[in-house]
N, C-alpha and C. Protein backbone atom coordinates (compact mmCIF):
# COMPACT_ATOMS: atom_id res chain seq x y z
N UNK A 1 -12.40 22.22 -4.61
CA UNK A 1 -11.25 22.34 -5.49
C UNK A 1 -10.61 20.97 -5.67
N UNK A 2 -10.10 20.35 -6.50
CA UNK A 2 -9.75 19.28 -6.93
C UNK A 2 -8.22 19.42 -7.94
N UNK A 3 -7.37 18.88 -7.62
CA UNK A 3 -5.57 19.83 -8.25
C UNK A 3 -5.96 18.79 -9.24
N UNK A 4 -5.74 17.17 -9.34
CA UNK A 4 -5.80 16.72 -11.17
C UNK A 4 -6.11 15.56 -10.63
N UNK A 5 -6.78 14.89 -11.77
CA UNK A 5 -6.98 13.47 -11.75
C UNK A 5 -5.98 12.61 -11.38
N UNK A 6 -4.90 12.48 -11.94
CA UNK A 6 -3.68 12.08 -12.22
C UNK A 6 -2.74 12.26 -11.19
N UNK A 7 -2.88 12.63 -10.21
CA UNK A 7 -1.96 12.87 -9.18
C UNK A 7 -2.30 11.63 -8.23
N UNK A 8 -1.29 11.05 -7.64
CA UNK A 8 -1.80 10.25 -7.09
C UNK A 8 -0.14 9.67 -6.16
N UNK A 9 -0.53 8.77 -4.80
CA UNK A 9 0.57 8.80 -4.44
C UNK A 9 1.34 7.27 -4.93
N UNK A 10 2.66 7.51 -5.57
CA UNK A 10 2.92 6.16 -5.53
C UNK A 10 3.52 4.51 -5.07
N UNK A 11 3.25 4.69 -3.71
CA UNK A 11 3.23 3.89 -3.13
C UNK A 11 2.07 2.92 -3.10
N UNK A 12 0.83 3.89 -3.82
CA UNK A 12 -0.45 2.72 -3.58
C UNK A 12 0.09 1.65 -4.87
N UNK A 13 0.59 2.19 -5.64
CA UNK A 13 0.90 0.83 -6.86
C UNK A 13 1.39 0.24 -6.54
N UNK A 14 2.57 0.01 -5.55
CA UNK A 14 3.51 -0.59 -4.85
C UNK A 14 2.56 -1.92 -3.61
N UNK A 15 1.45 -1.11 -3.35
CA UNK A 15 0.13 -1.74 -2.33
C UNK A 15 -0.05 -2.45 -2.64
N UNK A 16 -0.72 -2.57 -4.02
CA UNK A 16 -1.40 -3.29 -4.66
C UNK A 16 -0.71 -4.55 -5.44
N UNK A 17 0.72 -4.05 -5.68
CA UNK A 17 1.45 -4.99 -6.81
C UNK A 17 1.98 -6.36 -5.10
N UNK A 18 2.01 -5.49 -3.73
CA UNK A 18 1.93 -6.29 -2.87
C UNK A 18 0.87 -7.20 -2.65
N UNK A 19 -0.43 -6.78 -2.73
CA UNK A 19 -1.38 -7.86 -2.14
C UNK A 19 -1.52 -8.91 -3.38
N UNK A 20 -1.51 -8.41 -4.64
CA UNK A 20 -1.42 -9.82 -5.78
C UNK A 20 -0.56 -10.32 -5.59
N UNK A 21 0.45 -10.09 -5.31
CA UNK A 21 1.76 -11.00 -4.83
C UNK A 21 1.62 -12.09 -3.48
N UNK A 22 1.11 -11.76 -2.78
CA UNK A 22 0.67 -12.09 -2.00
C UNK A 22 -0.44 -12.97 -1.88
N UNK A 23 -1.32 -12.60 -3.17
CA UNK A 23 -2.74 -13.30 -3.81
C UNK A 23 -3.53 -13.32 -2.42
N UNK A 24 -3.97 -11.96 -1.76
CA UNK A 24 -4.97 -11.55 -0.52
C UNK A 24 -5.87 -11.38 -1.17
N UNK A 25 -6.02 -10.73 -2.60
CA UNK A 25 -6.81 -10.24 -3.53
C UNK A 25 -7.88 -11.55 -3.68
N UNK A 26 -7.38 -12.45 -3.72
CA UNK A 26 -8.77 -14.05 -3.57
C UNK A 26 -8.93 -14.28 -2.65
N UNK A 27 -8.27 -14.51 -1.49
CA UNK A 27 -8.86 -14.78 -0.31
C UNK A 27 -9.80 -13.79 0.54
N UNK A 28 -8.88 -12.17 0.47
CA UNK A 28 -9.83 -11.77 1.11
C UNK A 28 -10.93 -10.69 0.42
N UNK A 29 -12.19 -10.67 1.44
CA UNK A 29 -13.24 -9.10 1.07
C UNK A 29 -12.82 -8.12 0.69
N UNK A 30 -13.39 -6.92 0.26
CA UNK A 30 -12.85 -5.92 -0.47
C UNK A 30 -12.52 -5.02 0.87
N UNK A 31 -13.72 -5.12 1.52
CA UNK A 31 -13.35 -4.49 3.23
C UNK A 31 -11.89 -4.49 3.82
N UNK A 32 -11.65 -5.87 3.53
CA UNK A 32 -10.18 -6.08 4.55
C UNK A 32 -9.14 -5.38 3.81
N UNK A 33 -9.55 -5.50 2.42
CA UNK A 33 -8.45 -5.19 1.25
C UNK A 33 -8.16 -3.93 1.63
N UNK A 34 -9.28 -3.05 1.90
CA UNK A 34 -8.86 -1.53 1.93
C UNK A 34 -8.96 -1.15 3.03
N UNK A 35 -9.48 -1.54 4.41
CA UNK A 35 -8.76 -1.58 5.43
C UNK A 35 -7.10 -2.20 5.43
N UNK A 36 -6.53 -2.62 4.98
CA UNK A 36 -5.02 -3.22 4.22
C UNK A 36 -4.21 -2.16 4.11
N UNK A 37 -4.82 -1.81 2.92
CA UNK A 37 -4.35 -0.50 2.32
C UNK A 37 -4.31 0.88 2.83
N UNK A 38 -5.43 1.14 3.74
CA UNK A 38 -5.17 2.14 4.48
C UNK A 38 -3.92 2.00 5.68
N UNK A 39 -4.05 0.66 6.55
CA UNK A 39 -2.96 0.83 7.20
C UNK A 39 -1.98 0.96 6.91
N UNK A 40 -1.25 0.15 5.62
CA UNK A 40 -0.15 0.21 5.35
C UNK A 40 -0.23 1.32 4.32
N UNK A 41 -0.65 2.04 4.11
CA UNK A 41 0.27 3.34 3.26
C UNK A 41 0.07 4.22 4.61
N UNK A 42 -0.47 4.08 5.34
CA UNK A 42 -0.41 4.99 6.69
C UNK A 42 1.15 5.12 7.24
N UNK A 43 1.59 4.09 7.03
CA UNK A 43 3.03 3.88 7.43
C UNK A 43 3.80 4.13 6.62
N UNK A 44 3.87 4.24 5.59
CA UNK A 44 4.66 4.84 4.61
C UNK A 44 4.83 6.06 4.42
N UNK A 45 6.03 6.84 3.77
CA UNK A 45 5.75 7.98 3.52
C UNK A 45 5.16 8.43 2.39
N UNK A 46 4.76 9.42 1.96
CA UNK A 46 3.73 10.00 0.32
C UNK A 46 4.58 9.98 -0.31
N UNK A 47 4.38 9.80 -1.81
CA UNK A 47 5.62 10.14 -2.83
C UNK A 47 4.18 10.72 -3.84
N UNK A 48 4.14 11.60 -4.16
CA UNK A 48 3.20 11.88 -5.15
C UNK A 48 4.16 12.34 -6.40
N UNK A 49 3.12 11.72 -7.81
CA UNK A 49 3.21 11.91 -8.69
C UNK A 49 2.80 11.77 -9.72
N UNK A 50 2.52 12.45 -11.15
CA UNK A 50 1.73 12.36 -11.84
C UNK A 50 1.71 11.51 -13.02
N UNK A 51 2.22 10.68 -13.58
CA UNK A 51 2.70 10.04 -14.52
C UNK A 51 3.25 8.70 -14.14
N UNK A 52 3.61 8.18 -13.99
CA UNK A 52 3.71 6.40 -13.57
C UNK A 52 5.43 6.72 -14.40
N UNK A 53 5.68 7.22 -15.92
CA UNK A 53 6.73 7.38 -16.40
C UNK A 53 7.69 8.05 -15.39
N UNK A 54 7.65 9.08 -14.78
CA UNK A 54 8.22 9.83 -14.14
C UNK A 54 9.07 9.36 -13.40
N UNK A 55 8.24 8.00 -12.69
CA UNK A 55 9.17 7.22 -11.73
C UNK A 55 10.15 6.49 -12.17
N UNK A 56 9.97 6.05 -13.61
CA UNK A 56 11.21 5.54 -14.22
C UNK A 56 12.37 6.81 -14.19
N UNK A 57 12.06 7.20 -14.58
CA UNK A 57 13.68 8.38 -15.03
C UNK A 57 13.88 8.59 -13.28
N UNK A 58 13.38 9.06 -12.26
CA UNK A 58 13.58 9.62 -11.15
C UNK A 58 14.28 8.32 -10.06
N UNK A 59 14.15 7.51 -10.05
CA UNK A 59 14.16 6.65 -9.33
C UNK A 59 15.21 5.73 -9.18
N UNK A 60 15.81 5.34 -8.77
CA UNK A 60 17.10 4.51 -8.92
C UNK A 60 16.64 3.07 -8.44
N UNK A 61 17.16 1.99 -8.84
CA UNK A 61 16.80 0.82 -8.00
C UNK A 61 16.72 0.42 -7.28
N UNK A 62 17.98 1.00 -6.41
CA UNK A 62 17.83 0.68 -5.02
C UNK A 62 16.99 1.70 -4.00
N UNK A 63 16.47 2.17 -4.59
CA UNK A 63 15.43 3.66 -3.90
C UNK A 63 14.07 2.37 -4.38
N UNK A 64 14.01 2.07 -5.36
CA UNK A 64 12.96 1.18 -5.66
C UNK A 64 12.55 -0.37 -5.07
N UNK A 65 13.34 -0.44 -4.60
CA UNK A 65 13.65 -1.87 -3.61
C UNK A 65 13.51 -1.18 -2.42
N UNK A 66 13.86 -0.35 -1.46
CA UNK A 66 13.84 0.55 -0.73
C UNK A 66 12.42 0.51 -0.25
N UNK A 67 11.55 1.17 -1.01
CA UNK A 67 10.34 1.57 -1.09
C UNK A 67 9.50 -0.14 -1.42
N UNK A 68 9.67 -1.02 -1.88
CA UNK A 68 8.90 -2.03 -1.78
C UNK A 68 9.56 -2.69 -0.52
N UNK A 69 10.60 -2.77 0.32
CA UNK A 69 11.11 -2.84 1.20
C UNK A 69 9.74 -2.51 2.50
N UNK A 70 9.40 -1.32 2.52
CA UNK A 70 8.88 -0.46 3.06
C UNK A 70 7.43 -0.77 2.51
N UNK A 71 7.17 -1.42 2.04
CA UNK A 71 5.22 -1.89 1.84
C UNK A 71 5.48 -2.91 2.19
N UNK A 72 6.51 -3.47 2.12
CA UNK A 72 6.07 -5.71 2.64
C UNK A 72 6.19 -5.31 4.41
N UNK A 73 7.08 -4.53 5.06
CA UNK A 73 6.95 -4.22 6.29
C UNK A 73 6.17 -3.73 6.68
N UNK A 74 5.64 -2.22 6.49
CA UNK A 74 3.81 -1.74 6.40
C UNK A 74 2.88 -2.81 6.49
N UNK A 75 2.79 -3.52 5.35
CA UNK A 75 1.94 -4.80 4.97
C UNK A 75 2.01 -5.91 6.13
N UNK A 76 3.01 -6.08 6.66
CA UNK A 76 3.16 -7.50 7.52
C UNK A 76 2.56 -6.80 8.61
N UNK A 77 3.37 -5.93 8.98
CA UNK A 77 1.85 -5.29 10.50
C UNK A 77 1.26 -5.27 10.79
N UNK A 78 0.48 -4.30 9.01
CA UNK A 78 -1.25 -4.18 9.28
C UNK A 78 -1.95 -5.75 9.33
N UNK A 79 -1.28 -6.68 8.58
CA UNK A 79 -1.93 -8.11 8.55
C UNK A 79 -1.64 -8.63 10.20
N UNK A 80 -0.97 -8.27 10.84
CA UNK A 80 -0.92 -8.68 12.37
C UNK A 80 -2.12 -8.13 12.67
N UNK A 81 -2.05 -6.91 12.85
CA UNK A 81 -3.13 -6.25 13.42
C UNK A 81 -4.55 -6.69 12.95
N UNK A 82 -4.66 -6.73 11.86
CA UNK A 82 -6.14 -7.13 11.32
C UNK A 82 -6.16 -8.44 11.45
N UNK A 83 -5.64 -9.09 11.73
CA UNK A 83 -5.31 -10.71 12.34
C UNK A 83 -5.51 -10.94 13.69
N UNK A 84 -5.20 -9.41 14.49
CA UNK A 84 -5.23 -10.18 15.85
C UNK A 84 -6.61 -10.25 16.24
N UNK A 85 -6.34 -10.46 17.73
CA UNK A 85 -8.20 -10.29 18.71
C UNK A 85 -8.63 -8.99 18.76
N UNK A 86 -7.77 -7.99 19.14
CA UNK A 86 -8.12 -6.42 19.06
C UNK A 86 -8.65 -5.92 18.34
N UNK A 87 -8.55 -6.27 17.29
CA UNK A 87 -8.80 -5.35 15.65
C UNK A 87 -10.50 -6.21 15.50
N UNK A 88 -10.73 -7.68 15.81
CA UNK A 88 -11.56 -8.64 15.84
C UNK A 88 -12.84 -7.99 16.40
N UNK A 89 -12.13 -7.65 17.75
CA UNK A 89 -12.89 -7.29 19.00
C UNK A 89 -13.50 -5.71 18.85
N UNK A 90 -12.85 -4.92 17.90
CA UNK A 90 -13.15 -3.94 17.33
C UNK A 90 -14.40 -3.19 16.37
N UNK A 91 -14.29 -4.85 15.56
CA UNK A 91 -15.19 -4.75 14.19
C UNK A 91 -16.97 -5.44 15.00
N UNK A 92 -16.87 -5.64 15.68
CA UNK A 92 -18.31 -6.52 16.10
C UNK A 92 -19.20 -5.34 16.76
């Protein structure tokens, strides 16, 4: 069973608009990228929704700062972690 194409959570746009910002997207593999991404939306909470518009009308700014608030912190972690010796010592 599959509910819609279009559903999706949106914090991963928030992921992503992080790592180009960041410009990880050239330096690193696609591996690390989405090992990245899994950690840090792991830490986040879900916001699902279907329309990208939606979040305009629903959303207030400071709920929107909030929530990118909440991926650069996610984000700085998982880059510890996938940075350190553990995670290193892990992958071999």
């Amino acid at each position: 069973m599959k509910l819609d194409d279009d559903i999706h959570n949106y914090y991963e746009n928030l992921v992503l608009e992080r790592i180009e910002k960041l410009g990880l997207h050239k330096d690193k593999d696609d591996d690390f990228i989405a090992d990245l991404s899994c950690l840090t939306l792991n830490q986040c909470p879900a916001r699902y929704i279907r329309f990208e518009v939606d979040m305009a009308f629903y959303i207030s700014t400071s709920e929107k700062q909030q929530m990118e608030m909440n991926v650069a912190e996610a984000m700085e972690k998982a880059l510890k972690y996938l940075n350190s010796d553990d995670a290193k010592k892990k992958a071999v």
